[in-house]
N, C-alpha and C. Protein backbone atom coordinates (compact mmCIF):
# COMPACT_ATOMS: atom_id res chain seq x y z
N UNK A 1 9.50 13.96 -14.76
CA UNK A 1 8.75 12.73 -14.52
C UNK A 1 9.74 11.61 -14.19
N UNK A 2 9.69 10.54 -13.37
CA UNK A 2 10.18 9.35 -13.10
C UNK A 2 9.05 8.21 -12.87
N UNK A 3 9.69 7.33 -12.80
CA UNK A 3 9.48 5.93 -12.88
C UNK A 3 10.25 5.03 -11.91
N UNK A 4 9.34 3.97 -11.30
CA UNK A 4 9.99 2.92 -10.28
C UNK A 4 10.41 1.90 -11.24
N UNK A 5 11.62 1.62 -11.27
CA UNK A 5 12.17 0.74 -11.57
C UNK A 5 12.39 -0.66 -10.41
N UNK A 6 12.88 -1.79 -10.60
CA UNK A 6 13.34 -2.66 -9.58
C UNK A 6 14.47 -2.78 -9.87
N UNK A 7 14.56 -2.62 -7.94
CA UNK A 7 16.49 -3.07 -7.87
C UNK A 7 16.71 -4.07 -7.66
N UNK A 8 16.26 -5.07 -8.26
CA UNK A 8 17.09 -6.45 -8.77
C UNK A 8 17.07 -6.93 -9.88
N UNK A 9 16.17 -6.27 -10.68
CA UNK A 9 16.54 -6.45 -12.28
C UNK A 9 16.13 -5.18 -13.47
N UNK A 10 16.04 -4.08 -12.85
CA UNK A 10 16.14 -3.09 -13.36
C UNK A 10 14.66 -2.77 -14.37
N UNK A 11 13.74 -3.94 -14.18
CA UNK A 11 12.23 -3.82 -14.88
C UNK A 11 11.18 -2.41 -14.39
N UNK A 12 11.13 -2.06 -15.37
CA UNK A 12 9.44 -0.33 -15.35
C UNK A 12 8.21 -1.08 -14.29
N UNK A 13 8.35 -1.02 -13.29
CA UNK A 13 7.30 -0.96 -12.28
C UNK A 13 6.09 -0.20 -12.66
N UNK A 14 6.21 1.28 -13.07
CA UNK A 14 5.28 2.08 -12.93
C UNK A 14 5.26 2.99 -14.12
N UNK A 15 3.75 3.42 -14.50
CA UNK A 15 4.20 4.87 -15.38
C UNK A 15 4.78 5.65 -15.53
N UNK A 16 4.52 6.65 -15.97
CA UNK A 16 5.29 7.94 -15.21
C UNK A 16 4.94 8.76 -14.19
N UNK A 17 5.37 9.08 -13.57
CA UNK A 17 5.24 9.90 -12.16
C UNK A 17 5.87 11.08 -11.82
N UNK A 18 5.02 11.81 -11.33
CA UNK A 18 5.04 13.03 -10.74
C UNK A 18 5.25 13.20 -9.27
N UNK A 19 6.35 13.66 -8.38
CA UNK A 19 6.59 13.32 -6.96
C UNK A 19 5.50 14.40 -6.79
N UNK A 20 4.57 14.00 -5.51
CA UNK A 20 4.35 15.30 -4.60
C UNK A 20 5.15 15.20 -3.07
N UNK A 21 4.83 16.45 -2.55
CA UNK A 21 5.31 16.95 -1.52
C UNK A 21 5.32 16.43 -0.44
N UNK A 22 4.09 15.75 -0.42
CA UNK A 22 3.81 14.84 1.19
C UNK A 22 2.57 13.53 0.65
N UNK A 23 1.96 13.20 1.53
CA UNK A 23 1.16 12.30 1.34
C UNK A 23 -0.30 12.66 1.06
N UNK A 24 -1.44 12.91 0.67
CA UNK A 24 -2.12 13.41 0.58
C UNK A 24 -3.01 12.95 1.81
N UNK A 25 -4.07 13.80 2.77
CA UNK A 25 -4.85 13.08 3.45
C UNK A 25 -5.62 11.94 2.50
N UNK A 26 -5.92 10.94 3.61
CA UNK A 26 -6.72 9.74 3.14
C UNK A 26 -8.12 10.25 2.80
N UNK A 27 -8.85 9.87 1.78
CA UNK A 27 -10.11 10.09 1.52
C UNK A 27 -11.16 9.24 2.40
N UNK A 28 -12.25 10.15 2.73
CA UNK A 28 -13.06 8.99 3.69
C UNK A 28 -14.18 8.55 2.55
N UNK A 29 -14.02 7.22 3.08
CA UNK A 29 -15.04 6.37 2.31
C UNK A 29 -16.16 5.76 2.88
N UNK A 30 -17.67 6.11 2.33
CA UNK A 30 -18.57 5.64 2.71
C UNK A 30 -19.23 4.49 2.46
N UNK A 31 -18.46 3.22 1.94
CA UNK A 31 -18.93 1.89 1.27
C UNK A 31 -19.16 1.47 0.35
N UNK A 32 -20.09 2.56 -0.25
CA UNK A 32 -21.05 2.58 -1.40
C UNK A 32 -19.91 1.74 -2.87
N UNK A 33 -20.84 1.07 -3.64
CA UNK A 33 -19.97 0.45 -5.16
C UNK A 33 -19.56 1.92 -5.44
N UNK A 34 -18.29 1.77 -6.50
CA UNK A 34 -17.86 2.83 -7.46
C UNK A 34 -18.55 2.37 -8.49
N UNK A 35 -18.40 3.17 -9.58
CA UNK A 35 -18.74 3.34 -10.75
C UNK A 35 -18.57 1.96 -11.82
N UNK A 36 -17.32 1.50 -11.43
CA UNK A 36 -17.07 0.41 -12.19
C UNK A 36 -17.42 -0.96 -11.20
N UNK A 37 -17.74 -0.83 -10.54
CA UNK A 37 -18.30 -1.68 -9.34
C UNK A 37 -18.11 -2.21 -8.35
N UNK A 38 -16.72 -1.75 -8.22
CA UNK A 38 -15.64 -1.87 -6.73
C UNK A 38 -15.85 -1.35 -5.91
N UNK A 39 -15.30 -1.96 -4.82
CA UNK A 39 -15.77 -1.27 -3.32
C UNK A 39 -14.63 -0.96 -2.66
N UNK A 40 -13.59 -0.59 -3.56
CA UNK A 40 -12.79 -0.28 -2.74
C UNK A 40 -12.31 1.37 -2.58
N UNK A 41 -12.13 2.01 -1.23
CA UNK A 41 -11.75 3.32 -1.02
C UNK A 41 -11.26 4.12 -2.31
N UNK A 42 -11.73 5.01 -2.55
CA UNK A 42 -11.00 6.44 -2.98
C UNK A 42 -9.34 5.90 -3.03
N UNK A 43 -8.77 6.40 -4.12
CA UNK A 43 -7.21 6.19 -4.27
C UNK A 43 -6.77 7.36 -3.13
N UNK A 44 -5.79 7.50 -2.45
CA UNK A 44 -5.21 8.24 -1.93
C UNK A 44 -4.02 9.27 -2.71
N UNK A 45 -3.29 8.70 -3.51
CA UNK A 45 -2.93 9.44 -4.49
C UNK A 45 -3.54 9.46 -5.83
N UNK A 46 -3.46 10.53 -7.13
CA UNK A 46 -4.05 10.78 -7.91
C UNK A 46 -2.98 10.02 -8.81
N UNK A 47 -3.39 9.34 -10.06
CA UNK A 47 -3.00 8.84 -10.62
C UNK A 47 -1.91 9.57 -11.79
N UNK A 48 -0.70 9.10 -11.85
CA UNK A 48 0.33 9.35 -12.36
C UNK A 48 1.25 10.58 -11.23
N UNK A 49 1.21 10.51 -9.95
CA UNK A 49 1.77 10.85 -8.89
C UNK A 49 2.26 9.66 -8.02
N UNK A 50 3.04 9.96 -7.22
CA UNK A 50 3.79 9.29 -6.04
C UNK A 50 4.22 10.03 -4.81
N UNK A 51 4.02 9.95 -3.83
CA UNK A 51 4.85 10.36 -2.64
C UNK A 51 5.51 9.27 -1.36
N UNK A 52 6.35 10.19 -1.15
CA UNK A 52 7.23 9.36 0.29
C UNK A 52 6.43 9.10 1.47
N UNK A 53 6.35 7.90 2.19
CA UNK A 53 5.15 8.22 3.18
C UNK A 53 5.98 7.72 4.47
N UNK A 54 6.43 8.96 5.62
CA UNK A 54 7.29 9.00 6.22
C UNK A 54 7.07 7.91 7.43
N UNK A 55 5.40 7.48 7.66
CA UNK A 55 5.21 6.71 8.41
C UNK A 55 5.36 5.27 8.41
N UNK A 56 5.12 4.13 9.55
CA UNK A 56 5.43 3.11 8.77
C UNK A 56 4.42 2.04 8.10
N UNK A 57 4.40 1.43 7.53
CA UNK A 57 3.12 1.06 6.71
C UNK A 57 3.11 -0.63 6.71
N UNK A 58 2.27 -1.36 7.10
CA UNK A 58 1.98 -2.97 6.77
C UNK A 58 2.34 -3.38 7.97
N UNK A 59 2.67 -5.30 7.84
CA UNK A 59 3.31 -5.74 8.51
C UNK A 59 5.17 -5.77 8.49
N UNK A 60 5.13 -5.63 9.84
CA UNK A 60 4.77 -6.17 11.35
C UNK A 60 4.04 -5.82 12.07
N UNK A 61 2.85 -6.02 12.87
CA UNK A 61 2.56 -5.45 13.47
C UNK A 61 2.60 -5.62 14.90
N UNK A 62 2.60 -4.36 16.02
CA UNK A 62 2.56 -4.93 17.35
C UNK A 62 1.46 -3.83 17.82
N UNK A 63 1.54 -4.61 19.08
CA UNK A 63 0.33 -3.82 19.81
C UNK A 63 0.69 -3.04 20.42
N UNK A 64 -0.40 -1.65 20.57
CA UNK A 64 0.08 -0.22 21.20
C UNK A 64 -0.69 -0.47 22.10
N UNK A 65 0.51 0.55 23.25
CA UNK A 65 -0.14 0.88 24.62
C UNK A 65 -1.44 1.14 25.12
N UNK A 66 -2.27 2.31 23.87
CA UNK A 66 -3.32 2.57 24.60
C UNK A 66 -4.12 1.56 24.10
N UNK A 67 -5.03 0.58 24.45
CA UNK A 67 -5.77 0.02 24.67
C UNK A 67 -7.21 0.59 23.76
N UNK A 68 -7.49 2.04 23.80
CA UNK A 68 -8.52 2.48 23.08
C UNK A 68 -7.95 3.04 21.66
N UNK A 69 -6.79 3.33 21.47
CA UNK A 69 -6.36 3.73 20.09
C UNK A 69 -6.84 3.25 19.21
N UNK A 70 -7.07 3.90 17.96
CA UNK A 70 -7.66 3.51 16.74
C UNK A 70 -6.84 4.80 15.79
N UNK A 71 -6.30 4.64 14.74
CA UNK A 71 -5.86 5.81 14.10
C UNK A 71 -6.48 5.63 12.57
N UNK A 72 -7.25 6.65 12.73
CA UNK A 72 -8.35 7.05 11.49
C UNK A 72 -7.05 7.53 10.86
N UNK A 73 -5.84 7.92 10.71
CA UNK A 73 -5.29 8.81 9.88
C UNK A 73 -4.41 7.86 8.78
N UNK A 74 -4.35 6.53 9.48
CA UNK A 74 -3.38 4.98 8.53
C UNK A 74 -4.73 3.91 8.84
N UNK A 75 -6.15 4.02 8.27
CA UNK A 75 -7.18 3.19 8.55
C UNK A 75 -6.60 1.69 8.02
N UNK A 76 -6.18 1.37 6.64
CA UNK A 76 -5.76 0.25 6.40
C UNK A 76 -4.50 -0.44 6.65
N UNK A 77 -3.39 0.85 7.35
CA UNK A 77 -2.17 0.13 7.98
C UNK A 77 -2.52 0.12 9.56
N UNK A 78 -3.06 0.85 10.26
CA UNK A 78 -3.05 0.59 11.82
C UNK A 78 -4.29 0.04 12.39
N UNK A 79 -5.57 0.29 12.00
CA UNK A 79 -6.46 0.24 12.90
C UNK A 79 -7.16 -1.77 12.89
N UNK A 80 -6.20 -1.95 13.79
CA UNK A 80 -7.22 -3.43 13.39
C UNK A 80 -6.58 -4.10 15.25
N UNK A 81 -7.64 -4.68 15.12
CA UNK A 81 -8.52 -5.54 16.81
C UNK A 81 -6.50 -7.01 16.83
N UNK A 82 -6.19 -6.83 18.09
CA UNK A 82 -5.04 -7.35 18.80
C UNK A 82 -5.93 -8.82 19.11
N UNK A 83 -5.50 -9.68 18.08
CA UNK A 83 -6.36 -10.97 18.45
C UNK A 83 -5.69 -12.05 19.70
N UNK A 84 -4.47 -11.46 19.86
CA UNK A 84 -3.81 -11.93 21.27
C UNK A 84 -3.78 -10.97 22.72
N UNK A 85 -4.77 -9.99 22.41
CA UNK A 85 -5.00 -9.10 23.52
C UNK A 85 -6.02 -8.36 23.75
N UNK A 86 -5.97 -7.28 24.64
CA UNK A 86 -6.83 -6.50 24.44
C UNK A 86 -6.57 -5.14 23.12
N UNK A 87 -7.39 -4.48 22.92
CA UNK A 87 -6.60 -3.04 22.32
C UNK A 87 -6.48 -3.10 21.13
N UNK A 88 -5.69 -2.31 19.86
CA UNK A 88 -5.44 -2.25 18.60
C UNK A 88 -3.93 -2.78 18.51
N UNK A 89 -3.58 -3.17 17.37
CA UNK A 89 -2.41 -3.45 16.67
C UNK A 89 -1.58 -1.88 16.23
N UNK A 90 -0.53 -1.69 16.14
CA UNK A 90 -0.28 -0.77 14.82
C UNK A 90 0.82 -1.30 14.18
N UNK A 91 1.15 -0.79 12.96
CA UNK A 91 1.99 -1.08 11.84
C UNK A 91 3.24 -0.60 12.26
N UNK A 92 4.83 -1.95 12.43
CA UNK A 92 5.66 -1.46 12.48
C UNK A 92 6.91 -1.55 11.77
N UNK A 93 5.49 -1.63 9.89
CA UNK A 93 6.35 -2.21 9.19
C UNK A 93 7.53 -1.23 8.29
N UNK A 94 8.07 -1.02 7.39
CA UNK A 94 9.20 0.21 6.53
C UNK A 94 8.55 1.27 6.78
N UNK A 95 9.38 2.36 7.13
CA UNK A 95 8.65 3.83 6.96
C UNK A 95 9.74 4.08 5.58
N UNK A 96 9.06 5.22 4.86
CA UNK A 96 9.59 6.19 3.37
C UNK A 96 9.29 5.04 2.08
N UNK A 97 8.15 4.42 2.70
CA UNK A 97 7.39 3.47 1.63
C UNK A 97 7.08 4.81 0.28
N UNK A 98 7.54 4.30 -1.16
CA UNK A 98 7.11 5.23 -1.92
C UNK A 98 5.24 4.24 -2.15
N UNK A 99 4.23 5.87 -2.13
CA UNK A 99 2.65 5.72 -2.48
C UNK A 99 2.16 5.58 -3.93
N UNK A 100 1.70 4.88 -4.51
CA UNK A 100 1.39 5.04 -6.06
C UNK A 100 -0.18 4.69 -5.82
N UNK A 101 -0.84 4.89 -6.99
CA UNK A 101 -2.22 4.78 -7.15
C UNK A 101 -1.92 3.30 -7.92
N UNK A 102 -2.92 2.55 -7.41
CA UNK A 102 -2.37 1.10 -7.76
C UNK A 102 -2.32 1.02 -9.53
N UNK A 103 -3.37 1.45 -9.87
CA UNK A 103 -3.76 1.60 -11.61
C UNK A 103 -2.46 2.05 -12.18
N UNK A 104 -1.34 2.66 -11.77
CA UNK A 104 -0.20 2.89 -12.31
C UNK A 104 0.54 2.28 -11.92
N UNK A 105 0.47 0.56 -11.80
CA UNK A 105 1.30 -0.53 -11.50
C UNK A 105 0.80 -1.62 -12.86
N UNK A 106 -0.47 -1.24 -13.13
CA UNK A 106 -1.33 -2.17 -14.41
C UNK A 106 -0.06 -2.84 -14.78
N UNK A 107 -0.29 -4.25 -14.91
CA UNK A 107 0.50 -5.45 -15.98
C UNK A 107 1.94 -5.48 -15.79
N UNK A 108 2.59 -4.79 -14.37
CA UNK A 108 4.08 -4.55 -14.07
C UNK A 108 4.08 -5.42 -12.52
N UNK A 109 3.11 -5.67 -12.32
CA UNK A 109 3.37 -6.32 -10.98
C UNK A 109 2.52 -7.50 -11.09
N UNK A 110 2.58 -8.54 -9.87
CA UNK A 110 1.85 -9.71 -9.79
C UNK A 110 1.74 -10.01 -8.11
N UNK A 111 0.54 -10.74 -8.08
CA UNK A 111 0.68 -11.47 -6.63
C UNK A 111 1.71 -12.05 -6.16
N UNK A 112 2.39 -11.97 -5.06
CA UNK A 112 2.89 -12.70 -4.27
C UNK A 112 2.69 -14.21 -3.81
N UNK A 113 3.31 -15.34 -4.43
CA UNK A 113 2.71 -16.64 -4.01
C UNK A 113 2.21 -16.74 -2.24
N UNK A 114 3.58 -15.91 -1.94
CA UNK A 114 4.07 -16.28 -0.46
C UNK A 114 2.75 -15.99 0.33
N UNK A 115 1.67 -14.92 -0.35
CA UNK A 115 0.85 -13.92 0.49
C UNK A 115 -0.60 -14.14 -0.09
N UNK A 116 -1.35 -15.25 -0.24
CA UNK A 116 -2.82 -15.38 -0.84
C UNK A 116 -3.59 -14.74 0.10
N UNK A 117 -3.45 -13.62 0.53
CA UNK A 117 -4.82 -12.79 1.48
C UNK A 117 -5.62 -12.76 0.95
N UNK A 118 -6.75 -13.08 1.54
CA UNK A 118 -7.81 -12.55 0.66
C UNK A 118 -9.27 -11.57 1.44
N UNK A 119 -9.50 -10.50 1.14
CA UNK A 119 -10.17 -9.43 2.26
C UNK A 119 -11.64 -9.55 1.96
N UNK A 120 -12.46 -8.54 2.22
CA UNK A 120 -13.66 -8.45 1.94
C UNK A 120 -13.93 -8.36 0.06
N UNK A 121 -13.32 -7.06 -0.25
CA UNK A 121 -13.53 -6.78 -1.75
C UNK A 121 -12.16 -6.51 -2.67
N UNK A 122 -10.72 -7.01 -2.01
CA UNK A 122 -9.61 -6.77 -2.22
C UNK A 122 -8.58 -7.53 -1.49
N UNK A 123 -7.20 -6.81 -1.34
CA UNK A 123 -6.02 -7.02 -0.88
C UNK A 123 -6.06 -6.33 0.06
N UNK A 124 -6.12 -6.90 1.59
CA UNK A 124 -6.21 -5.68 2.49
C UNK A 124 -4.58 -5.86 3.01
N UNK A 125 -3.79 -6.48 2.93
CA UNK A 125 -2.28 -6.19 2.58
C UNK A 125 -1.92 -6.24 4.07
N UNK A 126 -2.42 -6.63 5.17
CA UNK A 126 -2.19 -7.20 5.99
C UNK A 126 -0.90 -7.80 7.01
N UNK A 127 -0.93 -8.84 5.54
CA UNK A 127 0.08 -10.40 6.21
C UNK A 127 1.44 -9.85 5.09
N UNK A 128 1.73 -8.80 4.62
CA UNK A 128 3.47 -8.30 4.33
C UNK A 128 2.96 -8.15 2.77
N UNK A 129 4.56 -7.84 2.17
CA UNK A 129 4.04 -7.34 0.95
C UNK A 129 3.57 -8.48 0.04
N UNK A 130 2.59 -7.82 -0.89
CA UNK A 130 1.68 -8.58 -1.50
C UNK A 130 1.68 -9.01 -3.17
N UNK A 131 2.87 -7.94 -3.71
CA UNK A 131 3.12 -8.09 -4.68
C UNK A 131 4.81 -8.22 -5.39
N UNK A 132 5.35 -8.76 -6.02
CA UNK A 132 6.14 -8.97 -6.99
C UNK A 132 6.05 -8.28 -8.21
N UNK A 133 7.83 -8.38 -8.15
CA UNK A 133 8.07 -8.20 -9.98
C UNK A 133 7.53 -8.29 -10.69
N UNK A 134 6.83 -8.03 -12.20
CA UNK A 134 6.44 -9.44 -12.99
C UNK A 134 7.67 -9.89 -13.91
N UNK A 135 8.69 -9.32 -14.10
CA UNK A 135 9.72 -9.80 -14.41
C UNK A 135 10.60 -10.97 -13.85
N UNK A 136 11.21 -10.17 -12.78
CA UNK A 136 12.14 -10.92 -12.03
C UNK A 136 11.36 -12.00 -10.67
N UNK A 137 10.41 -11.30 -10.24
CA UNK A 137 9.36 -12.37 -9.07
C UNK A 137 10.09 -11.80 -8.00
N UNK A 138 11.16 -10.75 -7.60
CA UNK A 138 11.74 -9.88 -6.40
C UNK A 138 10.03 -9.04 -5.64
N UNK A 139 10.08 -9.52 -4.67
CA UNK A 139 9.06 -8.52 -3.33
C UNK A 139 9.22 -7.24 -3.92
N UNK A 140 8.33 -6.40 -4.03
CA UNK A 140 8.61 -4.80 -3.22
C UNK A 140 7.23 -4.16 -3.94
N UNK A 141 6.88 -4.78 -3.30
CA UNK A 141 5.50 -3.59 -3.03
C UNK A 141 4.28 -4.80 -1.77
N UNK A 142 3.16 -3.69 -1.20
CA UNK A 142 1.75 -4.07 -0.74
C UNK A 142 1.00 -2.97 -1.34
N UNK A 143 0.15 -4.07 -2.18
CA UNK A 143 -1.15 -3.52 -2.33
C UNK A 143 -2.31 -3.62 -1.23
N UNK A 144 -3.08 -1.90 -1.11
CA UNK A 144 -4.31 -2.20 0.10
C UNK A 144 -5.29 -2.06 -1.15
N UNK A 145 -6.46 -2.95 -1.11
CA UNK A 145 -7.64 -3.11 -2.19
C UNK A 145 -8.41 -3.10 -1.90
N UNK A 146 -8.93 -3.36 -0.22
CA UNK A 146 -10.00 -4.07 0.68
C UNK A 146 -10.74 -2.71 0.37
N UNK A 147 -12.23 -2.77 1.01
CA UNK A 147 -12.84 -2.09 1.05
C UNK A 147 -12.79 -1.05 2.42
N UNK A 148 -12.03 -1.79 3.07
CA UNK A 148 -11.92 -1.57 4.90
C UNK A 148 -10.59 -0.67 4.90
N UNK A 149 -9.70 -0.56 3.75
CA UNK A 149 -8.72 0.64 3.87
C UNK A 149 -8.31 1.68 2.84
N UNK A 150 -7.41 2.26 2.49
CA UNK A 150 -7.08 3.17 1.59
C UNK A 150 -6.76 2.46 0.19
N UNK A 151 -7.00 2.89 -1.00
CA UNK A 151 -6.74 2.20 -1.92
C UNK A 151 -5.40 2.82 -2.65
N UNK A 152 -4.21 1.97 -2.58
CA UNK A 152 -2.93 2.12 -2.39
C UNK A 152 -2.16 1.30 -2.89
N UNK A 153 -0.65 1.46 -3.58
CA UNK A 153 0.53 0.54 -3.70
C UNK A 153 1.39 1.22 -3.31
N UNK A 154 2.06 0.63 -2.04
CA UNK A 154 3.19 0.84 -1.05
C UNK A 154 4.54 -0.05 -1.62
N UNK A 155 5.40 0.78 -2.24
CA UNK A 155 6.92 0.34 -2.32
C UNK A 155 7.61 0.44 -1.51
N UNK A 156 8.20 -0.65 -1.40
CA UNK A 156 9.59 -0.88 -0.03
C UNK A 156 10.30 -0.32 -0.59
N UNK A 157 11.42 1.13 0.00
CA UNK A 157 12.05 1.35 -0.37
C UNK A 157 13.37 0.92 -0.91
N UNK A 158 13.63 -0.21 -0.16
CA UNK A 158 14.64 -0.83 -0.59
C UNK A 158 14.62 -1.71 -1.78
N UNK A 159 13.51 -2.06 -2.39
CA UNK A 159 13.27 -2.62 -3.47
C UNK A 159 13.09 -1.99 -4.73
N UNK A 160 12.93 -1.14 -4.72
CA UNK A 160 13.22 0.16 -6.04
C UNK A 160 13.99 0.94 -6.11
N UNK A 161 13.80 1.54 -7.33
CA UNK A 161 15.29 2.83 -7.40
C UNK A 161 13.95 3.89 -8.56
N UNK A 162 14.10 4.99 -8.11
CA UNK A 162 13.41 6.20 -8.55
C UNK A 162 14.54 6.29 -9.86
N UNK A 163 13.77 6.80 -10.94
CA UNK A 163 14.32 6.68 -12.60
C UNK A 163 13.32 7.79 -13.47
N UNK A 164 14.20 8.87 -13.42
CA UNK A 164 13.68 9.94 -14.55
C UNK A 164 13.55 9.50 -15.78
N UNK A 165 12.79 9.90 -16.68
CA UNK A 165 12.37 9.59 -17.92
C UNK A 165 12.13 10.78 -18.87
């Protein structure tokens, strides 16, 4: 088992964790409230797991060539309308973002002053990373919360250090 630590002040980011192998496909979500009354997507990873996600995830984003692209496979990092063009945006933000299920960040992280997004039913994580330390106040993570993408906490790799336990 390991744990995300931060590399700028060495604070427990996360529970404990279990690496998997790849990323798990995204769960498709049909809108509907959950149970506890959120509307936001299916977690993509299972809770007390993590994986490397080789693609790249958030902002920056720029606009792709094809004009009709839409990629169902990164719904809350790529698929969104080029408001200075025609066509879709995609994400050309860190790739080997480590994935956590956000619930295994509980009371270790905080909002970002820099980043007050605010989505339909969440953090649709958009406008860069969205969360902080709660220790030190160092960047490294985006939370996606919205109802419109995967429900997710994306670590910059460069902002953590993986820590067996």
């Amino acid at each position: 088992m390991n744990v995300l630590i931060c590399a700028a002040c060495g604070a427990r980011l996360t529970e404990p964790l279990r690496v998997l192998p790849e990323v798990p496909p995204r769960p498709e979500y049909d809108g509907r409230k959950n149970p506890d009354g959120s509307r936001h997507a299916p977690p993509t990873v299972p809770r007390g797991t993590y994986a490397v996600d080789p693609e790249p995830c958030g902002a920056p984003y720029v606009s792709h060539p094809d004009p009709d692209w839409c990629d169902a496979a990164h719904p809350g990092n790529a698929c969104m309308g080029d408001p200075d063009g025609q066509g879709f945006l995609m994400s050309a933000g860190p790739r080997d973002t480590l994935v956590v299920h956000p619930e295994d960040t509980r009371g270790r992280l905080t909002g970002n002053p820099a980043f007050l997004e605010i989505g339909c039913c969440g953090a649709p994580g958009r406008e860069g990373p969205n969360e902080v330390c709660g220790e030190c106040g160092a960047v490294v993570a985006t939370l996606f919360s919205d109802c419109t993408g995967p429900y997710e906490t994306h670590f910059l790799p460069d902002a953590v250090r993986v820590a067996a336990v």
